[in-house]
N, C-alpha and C. Protein backbone atom coordinates (compact mmCIF):
# COMPACT_ATOMS: atom_id res chain seq x y z
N UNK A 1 44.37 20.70 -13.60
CA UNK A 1 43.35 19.98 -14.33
C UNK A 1 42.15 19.72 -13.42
N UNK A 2 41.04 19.82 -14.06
CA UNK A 2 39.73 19.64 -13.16
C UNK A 2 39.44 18.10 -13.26
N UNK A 3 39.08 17.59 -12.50
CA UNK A 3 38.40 16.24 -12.28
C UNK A 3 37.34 16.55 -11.90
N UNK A 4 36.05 15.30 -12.17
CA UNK A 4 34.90 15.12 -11.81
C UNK A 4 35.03 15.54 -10.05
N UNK A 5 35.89 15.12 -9.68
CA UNK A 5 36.20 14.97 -7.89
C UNK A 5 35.84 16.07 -7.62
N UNK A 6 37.13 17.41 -8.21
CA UNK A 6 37.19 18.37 -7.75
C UNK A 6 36.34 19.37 -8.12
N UNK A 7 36.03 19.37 -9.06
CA UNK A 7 34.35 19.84 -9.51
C UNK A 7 33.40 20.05 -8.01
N UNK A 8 33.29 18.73 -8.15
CA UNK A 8 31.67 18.49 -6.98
C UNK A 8 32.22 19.14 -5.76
N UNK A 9 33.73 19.19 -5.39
CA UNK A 9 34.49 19.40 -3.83
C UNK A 9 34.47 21.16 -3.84
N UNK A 10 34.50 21.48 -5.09
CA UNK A 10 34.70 22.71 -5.17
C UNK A 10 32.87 23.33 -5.07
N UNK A 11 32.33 22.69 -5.59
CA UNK A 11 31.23 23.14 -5.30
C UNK A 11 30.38 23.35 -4.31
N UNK A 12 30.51 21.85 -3.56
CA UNK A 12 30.29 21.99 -2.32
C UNK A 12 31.02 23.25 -1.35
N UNK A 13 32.16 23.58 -1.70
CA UNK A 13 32.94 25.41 -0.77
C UNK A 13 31.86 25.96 -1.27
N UNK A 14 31.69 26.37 -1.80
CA UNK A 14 30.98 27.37 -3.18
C UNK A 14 29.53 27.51 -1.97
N UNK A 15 28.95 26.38 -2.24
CA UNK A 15 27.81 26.16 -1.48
C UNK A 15 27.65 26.22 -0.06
N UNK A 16 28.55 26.09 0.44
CA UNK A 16 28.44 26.12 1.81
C UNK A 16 28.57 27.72 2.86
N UNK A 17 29.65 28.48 1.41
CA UNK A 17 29.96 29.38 2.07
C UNK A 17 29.22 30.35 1.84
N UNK A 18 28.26 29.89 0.68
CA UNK A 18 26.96 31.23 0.52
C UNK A 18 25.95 30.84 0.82
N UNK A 19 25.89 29.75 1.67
CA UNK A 19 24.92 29.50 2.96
C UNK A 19 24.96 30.33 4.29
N UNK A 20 26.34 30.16 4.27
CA UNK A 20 26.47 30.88 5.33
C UNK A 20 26.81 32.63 5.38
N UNK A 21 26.87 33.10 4.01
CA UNK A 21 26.64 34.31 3.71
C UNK A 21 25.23 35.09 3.61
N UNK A 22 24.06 33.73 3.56
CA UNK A 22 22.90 34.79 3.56
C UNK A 22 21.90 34.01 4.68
N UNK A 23 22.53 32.97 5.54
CA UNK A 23 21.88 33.07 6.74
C UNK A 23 21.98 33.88 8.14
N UNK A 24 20.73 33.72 8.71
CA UNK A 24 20.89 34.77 9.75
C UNK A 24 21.83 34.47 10.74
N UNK A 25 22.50 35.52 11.85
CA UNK A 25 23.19 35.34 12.77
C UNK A 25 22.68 34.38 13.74
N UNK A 26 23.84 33.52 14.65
CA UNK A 26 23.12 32.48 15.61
C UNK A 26 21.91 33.55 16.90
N UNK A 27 21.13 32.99 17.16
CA UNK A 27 19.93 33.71 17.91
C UNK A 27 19.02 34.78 17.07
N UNK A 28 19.08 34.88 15.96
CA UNK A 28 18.54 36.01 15.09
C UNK A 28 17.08 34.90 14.21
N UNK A 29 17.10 33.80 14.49
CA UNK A 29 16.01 33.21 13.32
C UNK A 29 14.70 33.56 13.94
N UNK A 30 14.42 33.04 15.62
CA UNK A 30 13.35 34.09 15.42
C UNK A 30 13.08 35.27 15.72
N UNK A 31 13.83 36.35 14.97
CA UNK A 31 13.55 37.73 15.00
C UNK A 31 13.46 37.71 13.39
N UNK A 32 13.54 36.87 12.52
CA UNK A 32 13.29 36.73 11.20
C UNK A 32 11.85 37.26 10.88
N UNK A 33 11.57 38.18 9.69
CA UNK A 33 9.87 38.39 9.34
C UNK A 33 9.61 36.85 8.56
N UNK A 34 8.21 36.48 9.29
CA UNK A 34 7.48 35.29 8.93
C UNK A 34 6.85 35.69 7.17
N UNK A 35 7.13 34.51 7.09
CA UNK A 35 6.81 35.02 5.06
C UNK A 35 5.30 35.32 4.93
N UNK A 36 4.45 36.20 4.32
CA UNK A 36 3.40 36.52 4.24
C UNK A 36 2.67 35.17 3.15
N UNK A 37 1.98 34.72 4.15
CA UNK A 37 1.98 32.83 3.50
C UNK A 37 0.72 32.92 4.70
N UNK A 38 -0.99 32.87 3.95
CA UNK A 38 -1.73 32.77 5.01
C UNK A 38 -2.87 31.08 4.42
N UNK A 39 -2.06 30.30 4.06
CA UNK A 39 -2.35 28.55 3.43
C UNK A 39 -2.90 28.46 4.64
N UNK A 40 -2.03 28.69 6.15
CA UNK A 40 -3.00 27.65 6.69
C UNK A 40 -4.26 28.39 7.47
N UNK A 41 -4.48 29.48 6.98
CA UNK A 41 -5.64 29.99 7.51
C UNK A 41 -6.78 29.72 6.09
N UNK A 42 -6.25 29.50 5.71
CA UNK A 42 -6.75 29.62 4.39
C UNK A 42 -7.59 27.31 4.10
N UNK A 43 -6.92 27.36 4.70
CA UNK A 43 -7.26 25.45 4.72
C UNK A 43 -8.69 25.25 5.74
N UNK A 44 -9.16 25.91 6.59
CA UNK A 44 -10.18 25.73 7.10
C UNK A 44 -11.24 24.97 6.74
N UNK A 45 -12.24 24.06 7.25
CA UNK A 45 -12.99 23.37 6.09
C UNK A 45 -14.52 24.64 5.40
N UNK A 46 -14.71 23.96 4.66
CA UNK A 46 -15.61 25.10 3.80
C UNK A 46 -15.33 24.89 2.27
N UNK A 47 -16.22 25.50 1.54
CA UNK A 47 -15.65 25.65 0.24
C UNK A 47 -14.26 26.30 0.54
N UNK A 48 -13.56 25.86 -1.10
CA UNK A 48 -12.28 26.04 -1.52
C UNK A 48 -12.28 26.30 -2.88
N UNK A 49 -11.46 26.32 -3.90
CA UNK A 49 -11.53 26.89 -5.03
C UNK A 49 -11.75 25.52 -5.81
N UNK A 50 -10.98 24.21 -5.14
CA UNK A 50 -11.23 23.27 -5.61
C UNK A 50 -12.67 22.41 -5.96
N UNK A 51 -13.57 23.40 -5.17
CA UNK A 51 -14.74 22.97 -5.45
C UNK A 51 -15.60 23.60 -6.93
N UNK A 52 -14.61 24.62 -7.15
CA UNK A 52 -15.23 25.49 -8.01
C UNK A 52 -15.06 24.72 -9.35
N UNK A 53 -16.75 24.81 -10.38
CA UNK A 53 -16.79 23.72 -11.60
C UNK A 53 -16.35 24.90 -12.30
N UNK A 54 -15.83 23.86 -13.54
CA UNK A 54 -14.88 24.32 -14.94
C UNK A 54 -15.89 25.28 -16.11
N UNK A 55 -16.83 25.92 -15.05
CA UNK A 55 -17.98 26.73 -15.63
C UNK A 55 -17.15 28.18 -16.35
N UNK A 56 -17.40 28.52 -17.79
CA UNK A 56 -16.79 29.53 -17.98
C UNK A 56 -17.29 30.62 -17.00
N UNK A 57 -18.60 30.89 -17.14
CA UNK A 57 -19.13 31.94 -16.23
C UNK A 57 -18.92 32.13 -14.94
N UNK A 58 -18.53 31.44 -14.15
CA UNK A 58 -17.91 31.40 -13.21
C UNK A 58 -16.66 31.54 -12.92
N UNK A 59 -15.62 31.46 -14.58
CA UNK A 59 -14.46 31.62 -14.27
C UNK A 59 -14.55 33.22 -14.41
N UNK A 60 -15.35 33.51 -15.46
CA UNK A 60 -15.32 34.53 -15.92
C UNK A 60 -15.39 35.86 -14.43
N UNK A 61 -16.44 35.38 -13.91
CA UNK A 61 -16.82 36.33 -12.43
C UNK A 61 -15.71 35.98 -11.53
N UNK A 62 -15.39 35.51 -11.49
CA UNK A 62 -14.22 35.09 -10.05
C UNK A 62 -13.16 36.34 -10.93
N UNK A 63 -12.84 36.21 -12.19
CA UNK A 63 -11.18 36.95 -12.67
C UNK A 63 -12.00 38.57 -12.71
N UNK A 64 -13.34 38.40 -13.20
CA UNK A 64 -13.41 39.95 -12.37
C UNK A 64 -13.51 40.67 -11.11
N UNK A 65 -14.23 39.43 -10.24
CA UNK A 65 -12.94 40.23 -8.91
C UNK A 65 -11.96 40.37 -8.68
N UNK A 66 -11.64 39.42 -8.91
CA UNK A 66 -9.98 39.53 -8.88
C UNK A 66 -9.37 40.76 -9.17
N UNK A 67 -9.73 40.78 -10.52
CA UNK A 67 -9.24 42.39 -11.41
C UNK A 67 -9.52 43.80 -10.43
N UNK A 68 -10.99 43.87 -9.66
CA UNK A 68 -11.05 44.63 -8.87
C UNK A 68 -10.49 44.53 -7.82
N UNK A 69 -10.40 43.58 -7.12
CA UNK A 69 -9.42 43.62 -5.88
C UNK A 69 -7.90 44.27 -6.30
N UNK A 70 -7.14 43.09 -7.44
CA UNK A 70 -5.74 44.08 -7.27
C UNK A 70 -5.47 45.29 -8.20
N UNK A 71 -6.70 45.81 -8.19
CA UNK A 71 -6.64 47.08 -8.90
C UNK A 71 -6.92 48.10 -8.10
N UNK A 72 -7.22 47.59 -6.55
CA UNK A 72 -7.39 48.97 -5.42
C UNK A 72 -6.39 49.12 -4.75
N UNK A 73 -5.87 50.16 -4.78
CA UNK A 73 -4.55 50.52 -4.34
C UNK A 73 -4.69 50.49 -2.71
N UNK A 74 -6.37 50.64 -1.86
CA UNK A 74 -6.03 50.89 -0.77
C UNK A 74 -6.19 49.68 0.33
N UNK A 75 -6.19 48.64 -0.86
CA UNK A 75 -5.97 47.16 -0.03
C UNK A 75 -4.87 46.76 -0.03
N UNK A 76 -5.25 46.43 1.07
CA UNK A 76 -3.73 45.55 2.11
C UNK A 76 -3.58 44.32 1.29
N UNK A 77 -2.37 43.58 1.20
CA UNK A 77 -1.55 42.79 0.20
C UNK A 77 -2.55 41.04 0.92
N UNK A 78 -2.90 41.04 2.07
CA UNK A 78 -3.47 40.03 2.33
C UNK A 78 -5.01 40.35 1.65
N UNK A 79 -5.90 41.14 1.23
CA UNK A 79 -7.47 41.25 0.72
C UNK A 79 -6.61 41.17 -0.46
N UNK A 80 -6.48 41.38 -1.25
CA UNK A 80 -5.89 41.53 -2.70
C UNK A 80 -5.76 39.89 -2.85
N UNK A 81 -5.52 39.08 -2.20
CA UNK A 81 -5.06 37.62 -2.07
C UNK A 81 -6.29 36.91 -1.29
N UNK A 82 -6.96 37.57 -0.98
CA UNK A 82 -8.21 36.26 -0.81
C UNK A 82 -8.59 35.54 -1.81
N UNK A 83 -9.18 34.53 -1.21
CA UNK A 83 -9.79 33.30 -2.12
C UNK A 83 -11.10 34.15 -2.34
N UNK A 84 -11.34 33.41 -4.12
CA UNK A 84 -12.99 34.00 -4.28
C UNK A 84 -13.23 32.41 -5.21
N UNK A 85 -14.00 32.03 -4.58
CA UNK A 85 -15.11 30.57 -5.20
C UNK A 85 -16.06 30.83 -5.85
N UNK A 86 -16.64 30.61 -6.82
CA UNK A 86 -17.84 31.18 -7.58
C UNK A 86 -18.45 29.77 -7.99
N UNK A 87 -19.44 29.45 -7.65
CA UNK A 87 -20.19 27.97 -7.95
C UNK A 87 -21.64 28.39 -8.49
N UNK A 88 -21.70 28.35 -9.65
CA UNK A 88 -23.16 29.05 -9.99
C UNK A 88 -23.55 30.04 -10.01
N UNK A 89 -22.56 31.05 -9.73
CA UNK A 89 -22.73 32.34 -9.89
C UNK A 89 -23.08 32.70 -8.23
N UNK A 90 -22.90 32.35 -7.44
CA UNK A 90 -22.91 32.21 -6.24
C UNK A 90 -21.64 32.22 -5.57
N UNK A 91 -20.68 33.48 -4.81
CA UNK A 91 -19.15 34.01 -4.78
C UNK A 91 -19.14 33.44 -3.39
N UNK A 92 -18.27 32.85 -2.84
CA UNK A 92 -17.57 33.19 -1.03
C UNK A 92 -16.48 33.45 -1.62
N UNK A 93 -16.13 34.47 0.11
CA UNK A 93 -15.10 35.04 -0.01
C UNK A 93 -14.24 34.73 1.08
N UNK A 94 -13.27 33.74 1.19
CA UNK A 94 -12.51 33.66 2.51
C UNK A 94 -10.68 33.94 2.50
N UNK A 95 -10.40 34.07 4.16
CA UNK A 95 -9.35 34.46 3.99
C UNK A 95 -9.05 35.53 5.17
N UNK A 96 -8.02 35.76 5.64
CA UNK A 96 -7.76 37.46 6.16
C UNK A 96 -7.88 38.14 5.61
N UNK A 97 -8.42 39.46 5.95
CA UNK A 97 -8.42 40.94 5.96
C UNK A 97 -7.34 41.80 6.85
N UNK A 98 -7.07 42.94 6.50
CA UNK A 98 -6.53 44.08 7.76
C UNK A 98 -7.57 44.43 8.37
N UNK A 99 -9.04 44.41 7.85
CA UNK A 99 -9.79 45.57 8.47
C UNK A 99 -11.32 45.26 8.34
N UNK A 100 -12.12 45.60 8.99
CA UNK A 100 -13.86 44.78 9.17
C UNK A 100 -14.06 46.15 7.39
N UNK A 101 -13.30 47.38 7.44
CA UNK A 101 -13.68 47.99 6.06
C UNK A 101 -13.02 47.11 5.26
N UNK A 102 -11.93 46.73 4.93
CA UNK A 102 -11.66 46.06 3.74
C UNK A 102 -12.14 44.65 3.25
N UNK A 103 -12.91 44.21 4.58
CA UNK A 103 -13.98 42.88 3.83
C UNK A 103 -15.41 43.36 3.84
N UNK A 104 -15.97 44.24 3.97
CA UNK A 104 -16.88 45.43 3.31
C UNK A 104 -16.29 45.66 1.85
N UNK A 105 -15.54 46.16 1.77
CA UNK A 105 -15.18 46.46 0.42
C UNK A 105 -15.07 45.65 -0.51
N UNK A 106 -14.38 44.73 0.27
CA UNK A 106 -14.11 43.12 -1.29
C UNK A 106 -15.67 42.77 -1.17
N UNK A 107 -16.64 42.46 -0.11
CA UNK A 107 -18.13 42.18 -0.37
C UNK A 107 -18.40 43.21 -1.54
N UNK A 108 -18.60 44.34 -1.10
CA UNK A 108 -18.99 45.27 -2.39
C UNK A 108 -18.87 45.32 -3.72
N UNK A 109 -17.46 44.65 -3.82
CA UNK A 109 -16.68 44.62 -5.40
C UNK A 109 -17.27 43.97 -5.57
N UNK A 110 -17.11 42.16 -5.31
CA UNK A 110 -17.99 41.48 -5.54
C UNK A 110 -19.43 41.57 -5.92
N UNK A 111 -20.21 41.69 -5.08
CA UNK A 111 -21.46 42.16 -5.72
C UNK A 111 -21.71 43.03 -6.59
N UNK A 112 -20.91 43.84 -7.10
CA UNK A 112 -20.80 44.74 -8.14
C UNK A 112 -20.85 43.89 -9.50
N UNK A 113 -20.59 42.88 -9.57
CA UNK A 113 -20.09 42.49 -10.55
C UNK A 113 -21.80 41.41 -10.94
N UNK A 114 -21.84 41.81 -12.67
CA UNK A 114 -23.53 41.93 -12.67
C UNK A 114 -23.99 39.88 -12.77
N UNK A 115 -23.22 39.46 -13.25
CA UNK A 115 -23.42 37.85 -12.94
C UNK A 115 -23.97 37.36 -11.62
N UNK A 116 -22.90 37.81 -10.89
CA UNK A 116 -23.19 37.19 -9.15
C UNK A 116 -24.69 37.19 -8.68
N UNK A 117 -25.28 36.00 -8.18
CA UNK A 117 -26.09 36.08 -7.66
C UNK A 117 -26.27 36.19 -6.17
N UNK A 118 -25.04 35.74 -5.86
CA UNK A 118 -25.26 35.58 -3.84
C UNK A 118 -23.46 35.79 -3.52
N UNK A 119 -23.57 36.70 -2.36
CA UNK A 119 -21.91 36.65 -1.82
C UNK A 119 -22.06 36.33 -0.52
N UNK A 120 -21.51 35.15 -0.13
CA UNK A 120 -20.88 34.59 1.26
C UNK A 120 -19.63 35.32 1.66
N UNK A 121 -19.84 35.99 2.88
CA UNK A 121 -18.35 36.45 3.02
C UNK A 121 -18.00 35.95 4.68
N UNK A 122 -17.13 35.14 3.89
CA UNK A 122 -16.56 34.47 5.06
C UNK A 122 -14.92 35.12 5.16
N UNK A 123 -14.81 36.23 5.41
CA UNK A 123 -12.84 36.49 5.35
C UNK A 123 -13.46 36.94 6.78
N UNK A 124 -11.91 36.37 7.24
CA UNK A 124 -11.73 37.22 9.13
C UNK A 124 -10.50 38.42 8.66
N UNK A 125 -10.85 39.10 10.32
CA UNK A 125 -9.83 39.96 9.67
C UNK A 125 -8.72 39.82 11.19
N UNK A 126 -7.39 40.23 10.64
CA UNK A 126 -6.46 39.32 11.44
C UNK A 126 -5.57 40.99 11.66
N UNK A 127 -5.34 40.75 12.76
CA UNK A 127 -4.27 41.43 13.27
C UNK A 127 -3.12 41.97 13.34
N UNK A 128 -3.33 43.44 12.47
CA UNK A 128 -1.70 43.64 11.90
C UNK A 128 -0.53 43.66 12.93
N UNK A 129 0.44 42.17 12.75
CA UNK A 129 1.61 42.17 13.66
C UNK A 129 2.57 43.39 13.65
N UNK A 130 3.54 43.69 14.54
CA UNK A 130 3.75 44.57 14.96
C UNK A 130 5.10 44.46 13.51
N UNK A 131 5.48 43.09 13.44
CA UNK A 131 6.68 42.76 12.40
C UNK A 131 6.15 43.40 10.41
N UNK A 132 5.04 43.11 11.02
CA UNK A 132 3.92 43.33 9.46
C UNK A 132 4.33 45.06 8.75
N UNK A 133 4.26 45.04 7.67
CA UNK A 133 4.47 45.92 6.75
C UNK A 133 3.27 46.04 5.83
């Protein structure tokens, strides 16, 4: 017969032992790949998206870069994920890049797009680690 007890006791095995089924070996955490998570480069002070007003036209231009960015196959998974701010029709662009060409390129998209009046491009471009894919 199950009891409330043995429920939770059993669960806790349950839990513990597929903790320890999908953590890494002892000395292996840091040889772990770091999660592709670039928040805190991304926190710098400057505009942020949070500054961006509830302007349709502005939402409207920001989701068409967007659309162009992850619609180029030959950007790296960090440009595809930059921030784009649009305040008046006026775009920055921050964030990492792989490459001084691929923040050329997101500038370009951007300005492509016939609303925009001004592009700030503020993305750095960061250093593909050796762990990086």
């Amino acid at each position: 017969m199950f009891t409330p007890k043995r429920i939770v006791v059993s669960t806790c095995i349950v839990a513990a032992l597929g903790a320890s089924l999908f953590s890494a070996p002892p000395g292996e955490e840091a040889k772990a790949k770091p999660a592709a998570d670039n928040t805190t480069v991304n926190r710098q002070p400057g505009k942020t998206a949070d500054n961006q007003k509830d302007s349709a036209e502005d939402r409207k231009i920001t989701q068409q870069i967007r659309k162009s960015l992850t619609s180029e196959k030959s950007l790296s998974m960090y440009a595809r994920n930059v921030k784009i701010i649009t305040i008046n029709g006026t775009v920055t662009l921050r964030g990492p890049v792989r490459s001084q060409e691929e923040s050329a390129l997101i500038e370009s998209k951007a300005k492509q797009i016939a609303a925009v009046t001004a592009v700030t491009n503020e993305l750095t471009v960061a250093v593909k680690a050796s762990s990086d894919k």
